[in-house]
Protein backbone atom coordinates (compact mmCIF):
# COMPACT_ATOMS: atom_id res chain seq x y z
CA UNK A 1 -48.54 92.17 -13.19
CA UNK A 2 -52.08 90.40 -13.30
CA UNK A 3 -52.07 87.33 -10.08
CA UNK A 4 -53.36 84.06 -11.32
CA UNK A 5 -56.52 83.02 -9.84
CA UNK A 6 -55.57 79.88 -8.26
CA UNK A 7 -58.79 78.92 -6.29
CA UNK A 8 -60.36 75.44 -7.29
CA UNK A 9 -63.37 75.62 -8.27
CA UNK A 10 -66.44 73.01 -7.86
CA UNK A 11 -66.12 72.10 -11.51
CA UNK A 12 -62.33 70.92 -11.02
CA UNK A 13 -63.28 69.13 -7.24
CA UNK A 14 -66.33 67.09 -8.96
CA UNK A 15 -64.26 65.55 -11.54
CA UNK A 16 -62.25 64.32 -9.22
CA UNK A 17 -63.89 63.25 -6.47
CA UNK A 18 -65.24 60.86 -9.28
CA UNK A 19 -62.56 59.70 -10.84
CA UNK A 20 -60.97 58.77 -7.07
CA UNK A 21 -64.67 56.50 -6.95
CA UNK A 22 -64.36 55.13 -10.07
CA UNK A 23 -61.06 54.10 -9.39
CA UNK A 24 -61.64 52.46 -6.18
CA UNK A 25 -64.94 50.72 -7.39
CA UNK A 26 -62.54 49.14 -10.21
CA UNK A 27 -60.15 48.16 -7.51
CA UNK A 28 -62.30 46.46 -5.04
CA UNK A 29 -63.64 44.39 -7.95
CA UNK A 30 -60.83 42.94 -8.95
CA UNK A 31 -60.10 41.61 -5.48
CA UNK A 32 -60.79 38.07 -4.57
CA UNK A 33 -63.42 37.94 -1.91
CA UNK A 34 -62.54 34.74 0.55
CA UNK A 35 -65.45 33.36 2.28
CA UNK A 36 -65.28 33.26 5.74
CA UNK A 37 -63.40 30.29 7.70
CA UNK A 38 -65.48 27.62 8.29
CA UNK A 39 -65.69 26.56 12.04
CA UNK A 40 -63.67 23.49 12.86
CA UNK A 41 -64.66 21.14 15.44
CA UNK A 42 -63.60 21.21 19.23
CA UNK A 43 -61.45 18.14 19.99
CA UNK A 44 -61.68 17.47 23.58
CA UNK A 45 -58.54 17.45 25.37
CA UNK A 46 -57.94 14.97 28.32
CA UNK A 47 -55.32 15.74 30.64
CA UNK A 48 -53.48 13.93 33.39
CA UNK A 49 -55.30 14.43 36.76
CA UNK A 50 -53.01 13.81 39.71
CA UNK A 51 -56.01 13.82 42.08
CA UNK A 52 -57.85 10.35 41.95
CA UNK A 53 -61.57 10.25 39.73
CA UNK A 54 -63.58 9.87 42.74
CA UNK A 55 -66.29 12.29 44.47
CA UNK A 56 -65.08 14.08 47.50
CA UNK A 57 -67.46 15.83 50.08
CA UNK A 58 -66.77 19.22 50.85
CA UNK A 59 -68.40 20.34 54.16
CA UNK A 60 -68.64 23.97 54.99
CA UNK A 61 -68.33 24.70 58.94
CA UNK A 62 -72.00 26.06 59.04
CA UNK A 63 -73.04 22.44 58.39
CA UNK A 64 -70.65 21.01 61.31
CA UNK A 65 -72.78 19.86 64.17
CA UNK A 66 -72.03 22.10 66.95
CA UNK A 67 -69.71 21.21 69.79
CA UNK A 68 -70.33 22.03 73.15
């Protein structure tokens, strides 16, 4: 008994390979494109600060005068 030649051949693989292109050109086509979000503005938060709004010095020790 004779096998069947079951190899695919280029002429079967081409075909399809363009039909699978096709197919997905179609579908991207038909899908709605949104534009990108449009940046909304920052609203600046204010929070409650349990320190008082004034300026406070900050002294490292190298700028202590030194005691002898």
């Amino acid at each position: 008994m004779p096998q069947v030649n079951t190899t695919v051949s280029p002429t079967m693989i081409t075909p399809i390979l363009l039909t699978l292109f096709l197919i997905t050109q179609l579908k991207m086509l038909n899908t709605n494109n949104h534009l990108p979000p449009s940046p909304k503005p920052m609203k600046m938060k204010s929070y409650n600060k349990p320190w008082e709004p004034k300026c406070t010095k900050i002294c490292s020790l190298h700028s202590l005068p030194r005691q002898s």
